[in-house]
C-alpha atoms as a PDB file:
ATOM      1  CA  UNK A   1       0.000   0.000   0.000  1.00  0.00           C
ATOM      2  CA  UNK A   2       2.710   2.541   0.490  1.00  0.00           C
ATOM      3  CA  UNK A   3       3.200   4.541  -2.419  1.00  0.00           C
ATOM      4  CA  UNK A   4       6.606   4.932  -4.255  1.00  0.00           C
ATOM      5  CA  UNK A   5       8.230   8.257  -3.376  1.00  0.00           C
ATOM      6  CA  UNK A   6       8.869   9.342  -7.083  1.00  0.00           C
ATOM      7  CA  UNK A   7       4.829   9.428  -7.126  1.00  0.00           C
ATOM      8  CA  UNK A   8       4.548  11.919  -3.881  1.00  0.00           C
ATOM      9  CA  UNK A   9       4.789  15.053  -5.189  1.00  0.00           C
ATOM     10  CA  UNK A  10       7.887  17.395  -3.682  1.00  0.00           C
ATOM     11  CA  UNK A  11       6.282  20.317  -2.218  1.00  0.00           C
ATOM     12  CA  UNK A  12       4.685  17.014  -0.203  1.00  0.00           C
ATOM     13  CA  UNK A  13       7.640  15.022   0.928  1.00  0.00           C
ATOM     14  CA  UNK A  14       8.627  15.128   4.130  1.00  0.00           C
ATOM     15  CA  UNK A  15      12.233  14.240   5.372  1.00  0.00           C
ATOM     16  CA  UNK A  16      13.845  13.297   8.825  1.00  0.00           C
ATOM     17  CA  UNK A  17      16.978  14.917  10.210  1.00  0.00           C
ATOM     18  CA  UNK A  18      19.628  12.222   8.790  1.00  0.00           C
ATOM     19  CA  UNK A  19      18.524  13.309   5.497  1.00  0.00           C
ATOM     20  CA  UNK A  20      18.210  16.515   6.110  1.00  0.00           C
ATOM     21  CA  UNK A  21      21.970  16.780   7.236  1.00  0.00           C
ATOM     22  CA  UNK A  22      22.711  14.698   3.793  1.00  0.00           C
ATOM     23  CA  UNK A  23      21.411  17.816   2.059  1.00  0.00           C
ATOM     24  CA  UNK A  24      22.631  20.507   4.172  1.00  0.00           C
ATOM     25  CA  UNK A  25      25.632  19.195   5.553  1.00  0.00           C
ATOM     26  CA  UNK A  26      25.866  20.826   8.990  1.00  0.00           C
ATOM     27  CA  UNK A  27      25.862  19.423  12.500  1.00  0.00           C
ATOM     28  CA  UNK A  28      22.995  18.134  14.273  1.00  0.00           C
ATOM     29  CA  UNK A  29      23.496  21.366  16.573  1.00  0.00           C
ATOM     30  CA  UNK A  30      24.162  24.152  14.169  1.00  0.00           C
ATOM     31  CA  UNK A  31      21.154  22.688  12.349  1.00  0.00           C
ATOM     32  CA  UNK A  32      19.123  23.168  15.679  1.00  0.00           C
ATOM     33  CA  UNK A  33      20.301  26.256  16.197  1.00  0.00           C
ATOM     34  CA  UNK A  34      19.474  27.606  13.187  1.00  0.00           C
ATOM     35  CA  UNK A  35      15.740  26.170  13.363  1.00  0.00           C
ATOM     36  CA  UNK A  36      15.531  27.771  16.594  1.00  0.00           C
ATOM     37  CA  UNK A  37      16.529  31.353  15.390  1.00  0.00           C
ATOM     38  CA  UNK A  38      14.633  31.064  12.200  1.00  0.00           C
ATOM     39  CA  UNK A  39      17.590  30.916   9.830  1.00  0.00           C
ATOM     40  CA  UNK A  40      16.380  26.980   8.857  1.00  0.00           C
ATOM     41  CA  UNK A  41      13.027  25.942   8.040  1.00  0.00           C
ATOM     42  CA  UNK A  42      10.991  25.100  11.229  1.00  0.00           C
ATOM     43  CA  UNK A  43      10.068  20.870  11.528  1.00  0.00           C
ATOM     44  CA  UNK A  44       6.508  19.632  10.868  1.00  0.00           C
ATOM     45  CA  UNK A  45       5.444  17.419  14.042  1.00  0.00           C
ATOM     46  CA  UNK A  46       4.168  14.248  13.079  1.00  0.00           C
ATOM     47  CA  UNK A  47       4.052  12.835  16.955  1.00  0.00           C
ATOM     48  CA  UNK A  48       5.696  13.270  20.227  1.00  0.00           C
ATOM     49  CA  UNK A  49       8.940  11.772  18.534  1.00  0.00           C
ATOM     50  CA  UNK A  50       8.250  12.084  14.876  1.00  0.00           C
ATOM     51  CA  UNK A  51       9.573  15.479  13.637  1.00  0.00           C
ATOM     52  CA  UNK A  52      10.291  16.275  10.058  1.00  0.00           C
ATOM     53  CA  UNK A  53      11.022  19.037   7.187  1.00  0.00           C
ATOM     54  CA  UNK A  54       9.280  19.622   3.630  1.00  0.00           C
ATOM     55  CA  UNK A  55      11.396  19.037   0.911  1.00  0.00           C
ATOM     56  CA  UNK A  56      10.218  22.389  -0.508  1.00  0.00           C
ATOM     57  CA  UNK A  57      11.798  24.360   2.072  1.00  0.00           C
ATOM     58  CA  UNK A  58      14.916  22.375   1.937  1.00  0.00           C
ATOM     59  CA  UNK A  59      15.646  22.399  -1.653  1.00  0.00           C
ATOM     60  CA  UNK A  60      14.964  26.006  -1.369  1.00  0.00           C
ATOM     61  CA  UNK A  61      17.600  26.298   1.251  1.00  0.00           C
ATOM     62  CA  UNK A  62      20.116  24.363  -0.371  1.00  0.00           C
ATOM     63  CA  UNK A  63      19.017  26.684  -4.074  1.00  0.00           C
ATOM     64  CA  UNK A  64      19.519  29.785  -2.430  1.00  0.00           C
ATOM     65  CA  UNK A  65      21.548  29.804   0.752  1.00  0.00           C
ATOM     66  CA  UNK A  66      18.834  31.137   2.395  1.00  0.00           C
ATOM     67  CA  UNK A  67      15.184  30.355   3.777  1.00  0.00           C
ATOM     68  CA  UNK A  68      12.139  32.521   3.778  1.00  0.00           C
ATOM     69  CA  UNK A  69       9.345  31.780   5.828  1.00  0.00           C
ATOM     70  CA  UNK A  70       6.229  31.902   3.952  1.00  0.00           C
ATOM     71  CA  UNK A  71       3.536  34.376   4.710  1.00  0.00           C
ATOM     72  CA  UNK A  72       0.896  31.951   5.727  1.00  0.00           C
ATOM     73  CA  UNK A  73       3.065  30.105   7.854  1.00  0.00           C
ATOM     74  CA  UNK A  74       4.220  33.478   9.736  1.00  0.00           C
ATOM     75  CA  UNK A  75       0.201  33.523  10.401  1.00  0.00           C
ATOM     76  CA  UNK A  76       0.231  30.191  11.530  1.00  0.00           C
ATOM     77  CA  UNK A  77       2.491  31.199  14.643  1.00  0.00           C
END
């Protein structure tokens, strides 16, 4: 039933830190610094012990150097 990933479309894959760090290759500390100041995309919970990051934001990241927060997310918060 699961569904390959080349079907998911990107703006709706979601990745955990390992491969986050495999496409940003930083420390697991610099990384968390850098969610916590804003400077990184911020995770998407998915349970108590489940967090991960779009692929959108990433790739954006990695494209640019940089990360801007969308508008409707800034609402969000």
């Amino acid at each position: 039933m699961n569904k390959p990933l080349e079907n998911i479309p990107p703006e709706a894959r979601l990745l955990r830190l390992p491969d986050v760090l495999e496409i940003i290759p930083i420390s697991k500390s610099s990384w968390w610094a850098g969610v916590k100041t804003g400077r990184y995309p911020q995770p998407v919970k998915l349970g108590p012990r489940m967090t991960c990051w779009r692929l959108s934001d990433l790739s954006e990241l990695a494209e640019t150097g940089t990360y801007q927060q969308n508008q409707s997310e800034d609402d969000d918060h």
